[in-house]
Protein backbone atom coordinates (compact mmCIF):
# COMPACT_ATOMS: atom_id res chain seq x y z
CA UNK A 1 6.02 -99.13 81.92
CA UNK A 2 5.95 -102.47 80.60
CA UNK A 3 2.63 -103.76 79.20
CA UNK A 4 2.75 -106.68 82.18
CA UNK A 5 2.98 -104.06 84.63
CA UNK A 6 0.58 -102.06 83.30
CA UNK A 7 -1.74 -104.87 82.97
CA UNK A 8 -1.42 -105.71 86.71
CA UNK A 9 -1.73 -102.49 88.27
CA UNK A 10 -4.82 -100.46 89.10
CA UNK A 11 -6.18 -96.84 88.97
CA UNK A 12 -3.83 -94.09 87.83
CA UNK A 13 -0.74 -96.69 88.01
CA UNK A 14 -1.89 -98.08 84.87
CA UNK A 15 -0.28 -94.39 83.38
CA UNK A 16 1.86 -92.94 86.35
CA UNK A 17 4.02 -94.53 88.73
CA UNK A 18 2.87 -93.21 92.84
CA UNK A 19 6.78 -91.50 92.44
CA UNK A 20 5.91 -89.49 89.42
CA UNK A 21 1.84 -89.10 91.30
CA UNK A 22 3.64 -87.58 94.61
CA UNK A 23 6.04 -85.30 92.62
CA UNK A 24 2.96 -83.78 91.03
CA UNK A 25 0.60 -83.59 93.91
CA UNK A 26 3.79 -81.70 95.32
CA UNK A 27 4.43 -79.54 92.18
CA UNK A 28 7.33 -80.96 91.55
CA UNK A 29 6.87 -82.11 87.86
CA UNK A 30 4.54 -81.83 84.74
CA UNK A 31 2.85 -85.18 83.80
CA UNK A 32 2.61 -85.92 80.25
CA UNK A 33 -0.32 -86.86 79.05
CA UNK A 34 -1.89 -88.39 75.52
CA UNK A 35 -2.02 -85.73 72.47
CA UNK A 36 -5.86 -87.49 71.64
CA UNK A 37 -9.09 -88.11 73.63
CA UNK A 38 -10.83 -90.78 73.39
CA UNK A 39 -14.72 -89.89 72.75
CA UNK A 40 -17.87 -91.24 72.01
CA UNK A 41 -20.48 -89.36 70.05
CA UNK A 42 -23.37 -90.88 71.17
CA UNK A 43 -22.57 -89.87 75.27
CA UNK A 44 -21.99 -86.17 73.59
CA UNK A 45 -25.12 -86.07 72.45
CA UNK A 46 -26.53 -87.35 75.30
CA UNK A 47 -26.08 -84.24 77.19
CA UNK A 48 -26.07 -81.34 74.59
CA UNK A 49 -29.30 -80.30 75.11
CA UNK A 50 -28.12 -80.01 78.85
CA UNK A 51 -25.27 -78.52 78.08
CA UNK A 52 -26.86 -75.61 75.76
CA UNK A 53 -29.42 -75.02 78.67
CA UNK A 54 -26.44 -74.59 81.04
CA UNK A 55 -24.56 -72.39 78.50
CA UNK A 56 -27.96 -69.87 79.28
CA UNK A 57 -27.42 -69.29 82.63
CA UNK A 58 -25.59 -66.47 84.47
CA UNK A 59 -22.01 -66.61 84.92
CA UNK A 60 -22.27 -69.98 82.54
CA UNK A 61 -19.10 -68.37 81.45
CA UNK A 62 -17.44 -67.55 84.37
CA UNK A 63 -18.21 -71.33 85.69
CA UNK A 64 -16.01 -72.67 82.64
CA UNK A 65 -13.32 -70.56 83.62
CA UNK A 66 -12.96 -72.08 86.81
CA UNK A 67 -13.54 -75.40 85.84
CA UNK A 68 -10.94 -75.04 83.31
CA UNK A 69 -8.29 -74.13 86.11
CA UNK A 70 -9.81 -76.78 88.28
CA UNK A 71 -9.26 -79.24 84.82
CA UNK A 72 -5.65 -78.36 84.35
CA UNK A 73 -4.29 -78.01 87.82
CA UNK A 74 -6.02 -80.63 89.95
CA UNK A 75 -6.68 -83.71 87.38
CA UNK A 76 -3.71 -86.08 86.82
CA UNK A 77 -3.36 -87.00 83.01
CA UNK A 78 -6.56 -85.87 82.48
CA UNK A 79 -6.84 -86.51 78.39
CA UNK A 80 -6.06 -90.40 79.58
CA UNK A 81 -8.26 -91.29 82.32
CA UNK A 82 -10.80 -89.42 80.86
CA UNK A 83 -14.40 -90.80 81.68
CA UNK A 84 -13.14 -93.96 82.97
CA UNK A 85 -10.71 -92.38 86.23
CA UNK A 86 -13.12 -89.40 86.40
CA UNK A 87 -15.94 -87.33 84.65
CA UNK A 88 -17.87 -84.25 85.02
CA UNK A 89 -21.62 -83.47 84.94
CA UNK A 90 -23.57 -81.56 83.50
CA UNK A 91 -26.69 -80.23 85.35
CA UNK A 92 -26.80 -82.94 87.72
CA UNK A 93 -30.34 -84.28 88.42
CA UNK A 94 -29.48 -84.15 92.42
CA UNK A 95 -31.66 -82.60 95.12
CA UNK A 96 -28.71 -79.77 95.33
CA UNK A 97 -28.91 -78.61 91.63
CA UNK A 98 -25.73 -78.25 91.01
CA UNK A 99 -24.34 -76.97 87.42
CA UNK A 100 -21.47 -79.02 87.44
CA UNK A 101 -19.77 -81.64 89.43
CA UNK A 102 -16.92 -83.60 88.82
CA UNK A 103 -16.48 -87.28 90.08
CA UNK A 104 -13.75 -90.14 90.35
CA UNK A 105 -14.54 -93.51 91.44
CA UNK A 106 -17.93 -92.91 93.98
CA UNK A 107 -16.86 -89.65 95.24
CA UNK A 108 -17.74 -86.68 94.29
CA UNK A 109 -14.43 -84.11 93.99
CA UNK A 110 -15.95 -80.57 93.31
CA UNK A 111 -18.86 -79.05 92.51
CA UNK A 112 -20.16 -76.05 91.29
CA UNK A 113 -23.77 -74.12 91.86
CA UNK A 114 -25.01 -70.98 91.16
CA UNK A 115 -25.18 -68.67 94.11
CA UNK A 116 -27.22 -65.01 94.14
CA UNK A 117 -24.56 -63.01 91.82
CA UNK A 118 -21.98 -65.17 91.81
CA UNK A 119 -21.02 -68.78 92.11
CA UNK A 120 -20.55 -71.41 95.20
CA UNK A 121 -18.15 -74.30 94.80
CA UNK A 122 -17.59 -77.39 97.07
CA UNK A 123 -14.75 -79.15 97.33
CA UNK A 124 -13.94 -82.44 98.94
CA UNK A 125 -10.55 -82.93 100.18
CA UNK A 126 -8.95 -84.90 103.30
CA UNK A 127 -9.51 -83.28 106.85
CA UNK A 128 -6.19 -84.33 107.67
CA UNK A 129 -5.17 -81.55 104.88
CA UNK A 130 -6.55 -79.14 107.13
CA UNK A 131 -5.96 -79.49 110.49
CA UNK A 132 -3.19 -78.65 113.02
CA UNK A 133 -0.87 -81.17 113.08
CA UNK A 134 -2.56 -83.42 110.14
CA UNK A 135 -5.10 -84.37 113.03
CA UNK A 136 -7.95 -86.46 112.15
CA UNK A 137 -10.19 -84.43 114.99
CA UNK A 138 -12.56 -82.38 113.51
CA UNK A 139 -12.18 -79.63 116.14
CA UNK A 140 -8.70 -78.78 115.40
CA UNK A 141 -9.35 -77.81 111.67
CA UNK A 142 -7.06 -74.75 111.02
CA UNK A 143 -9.67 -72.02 110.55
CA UNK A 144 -6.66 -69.51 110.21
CA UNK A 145 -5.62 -71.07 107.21
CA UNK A 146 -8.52 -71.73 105.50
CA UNK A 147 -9.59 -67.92 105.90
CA UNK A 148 -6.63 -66.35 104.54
CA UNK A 149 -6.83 -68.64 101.45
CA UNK A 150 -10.04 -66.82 100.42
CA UNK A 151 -10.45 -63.00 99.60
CA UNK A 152 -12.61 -62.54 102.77
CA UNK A 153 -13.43 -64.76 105.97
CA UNK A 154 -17.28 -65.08 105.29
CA UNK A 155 -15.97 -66.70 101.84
CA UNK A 156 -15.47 -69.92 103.50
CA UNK A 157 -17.18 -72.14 105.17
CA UNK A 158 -16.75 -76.39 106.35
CA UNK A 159 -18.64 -79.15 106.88
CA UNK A 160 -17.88 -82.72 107.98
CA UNK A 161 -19.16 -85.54 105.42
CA UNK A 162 -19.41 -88.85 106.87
CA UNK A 163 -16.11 -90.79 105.78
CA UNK A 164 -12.84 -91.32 108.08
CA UNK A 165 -10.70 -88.27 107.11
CA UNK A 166 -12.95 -86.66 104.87
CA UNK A 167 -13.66 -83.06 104.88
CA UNK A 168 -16.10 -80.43 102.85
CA UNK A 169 -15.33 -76.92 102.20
CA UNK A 170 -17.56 -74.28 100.44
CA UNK A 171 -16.41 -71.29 98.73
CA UNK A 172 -18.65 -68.24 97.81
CA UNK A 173 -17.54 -66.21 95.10
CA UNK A 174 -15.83 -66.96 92.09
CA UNK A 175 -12.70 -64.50 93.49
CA UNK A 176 -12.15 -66.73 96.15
CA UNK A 177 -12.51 -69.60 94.31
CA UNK A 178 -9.76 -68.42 92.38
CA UNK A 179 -7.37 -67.48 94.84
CA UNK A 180 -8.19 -71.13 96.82
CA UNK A 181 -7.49 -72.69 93.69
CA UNK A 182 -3.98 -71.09 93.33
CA UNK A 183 -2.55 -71.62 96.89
CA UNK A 184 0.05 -74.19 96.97
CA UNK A 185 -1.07 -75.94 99.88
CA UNK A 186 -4.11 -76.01 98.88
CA UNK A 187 -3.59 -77.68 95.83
CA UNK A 188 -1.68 -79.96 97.28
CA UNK A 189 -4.22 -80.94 98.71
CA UNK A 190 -6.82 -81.21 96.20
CA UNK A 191 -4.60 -82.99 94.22
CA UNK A 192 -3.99 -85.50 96.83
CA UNK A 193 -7.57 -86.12 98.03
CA UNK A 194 -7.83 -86.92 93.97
CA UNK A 195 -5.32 -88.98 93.30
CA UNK A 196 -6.61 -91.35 96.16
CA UNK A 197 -9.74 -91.57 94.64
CA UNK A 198 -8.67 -91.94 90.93
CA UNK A 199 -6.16 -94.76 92.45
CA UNK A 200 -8.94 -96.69 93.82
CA UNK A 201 -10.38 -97.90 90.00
CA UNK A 202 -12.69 -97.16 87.53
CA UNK A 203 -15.37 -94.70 88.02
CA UNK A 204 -19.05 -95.12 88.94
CA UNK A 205 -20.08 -91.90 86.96
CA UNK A 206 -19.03 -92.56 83.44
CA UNK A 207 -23.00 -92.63 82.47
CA UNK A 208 -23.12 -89.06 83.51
CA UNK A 209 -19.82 -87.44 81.45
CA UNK A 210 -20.30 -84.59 79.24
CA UNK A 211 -17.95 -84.25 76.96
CA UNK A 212 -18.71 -80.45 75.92
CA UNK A 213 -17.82 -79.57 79.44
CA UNK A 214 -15.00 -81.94 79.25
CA UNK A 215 -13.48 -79.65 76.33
CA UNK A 216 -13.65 -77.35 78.30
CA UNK A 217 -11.33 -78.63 81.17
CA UNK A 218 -8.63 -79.82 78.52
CA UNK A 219 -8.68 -76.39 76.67
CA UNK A 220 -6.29 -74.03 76.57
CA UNK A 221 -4.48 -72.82 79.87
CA UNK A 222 -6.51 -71.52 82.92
CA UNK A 223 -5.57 -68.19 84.87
């Protein structure tokens, strides 16, 4: 891409052309991304203390897993729009208490809370992704589908946020997170609902990125 080009476009067009963004959303190709981060020591320290006090909770581990595979599969060029197309915090200081939630722009893409012996994640995604017929009608969402992508029915469960074809789904359980996050159209999905976001500009959460759980993400491969 030529540096005029690159200097007129917005979001992830800056890096990727929208061919190159629908053949990955589709699983089509492998985006390359930079070799180096770029980082800035005084927002790690920021939240270390946060991120230590998350590291002592149950399933802290278990949490990093998945947000690893959520990292590698559902972020486009993560190591280059890191921060600045999307972030993740640590130990969010919301009325939900979250342990970690990941952002682009003003939306907030998944999140993940502790839940009895396990863990809950949310996910934000487009309704249309999820109803018969790419319908924008909230009754026709395709329960079917949504309960055999889990490892049991009660796993699942939806919720309508406000937003014009904008849809919430929980997951308990970090098996069913798991297999969600490795069905194909389900990813597709995800990676769509993303890519509109991170297309719309810069995000509002930098502030809150912590780059500890950001190594995370861009470590090593996920299952």
């Amino acid at each position: 891409m030529s540096a005029r080009r690159r200097q007129s476009s917005t979001g992830l067009r800056q890096f990727v052309d929208l061919q190159q963004q629908r053949d990955w959303m589709e699983g089509k190709t492998v985006l390359r991304d930079a070799e180096e981060r770029s980082d800035s020591m005084e927002q790690r320290f920021k939240y270390a203390a946060r991120y230590q006090k998350l590291l002592r909770r149950p399933h802290a581990q278990e949490a990093l897993e998945i947000l690893r595979i959520y990292g590698r599969k559902c972020i486009p060029v993560p190591r280059q729009t890191e921060r600045h197309y999307w972030s993740v915090s640590c130990l969010p200081s919301t009325s939900d208490k979250p342990l970690i939630r990941v952002n682009a722009s003003w939306m907030e893409l998944f999140t993940l809370y502790a839940d009895e012996e396990s863990l809950r994640a949310r996910f934000i995604v487009h309704l249309s992704a999820f109803t018969t017929y790419r319908s924008l009608t909230p009754g026709n969402v395709d329960e079917a589908f949504l309960a055999c992508s889990v490892m049991a029915p009660e796993d699942v469960r939806h919720f309508f946020p406000r937003g014009e074809d904008i849809f919430g789904i929980t997951i308990r359980g970090s098996s069913s997170i798991r297999k969600f996050l490795a069905s194909g159209p389900v990813l597709r999905a995800i990676r769509a609902f993303n890519l509109t976001h991170m297309n719309r500009g810069r995000n509002a959460y930098q502030a809150s990125h912590c780059y500890s759980l950001a190594d995370h993400m861009l470590s090593g491969e996920g299952d």
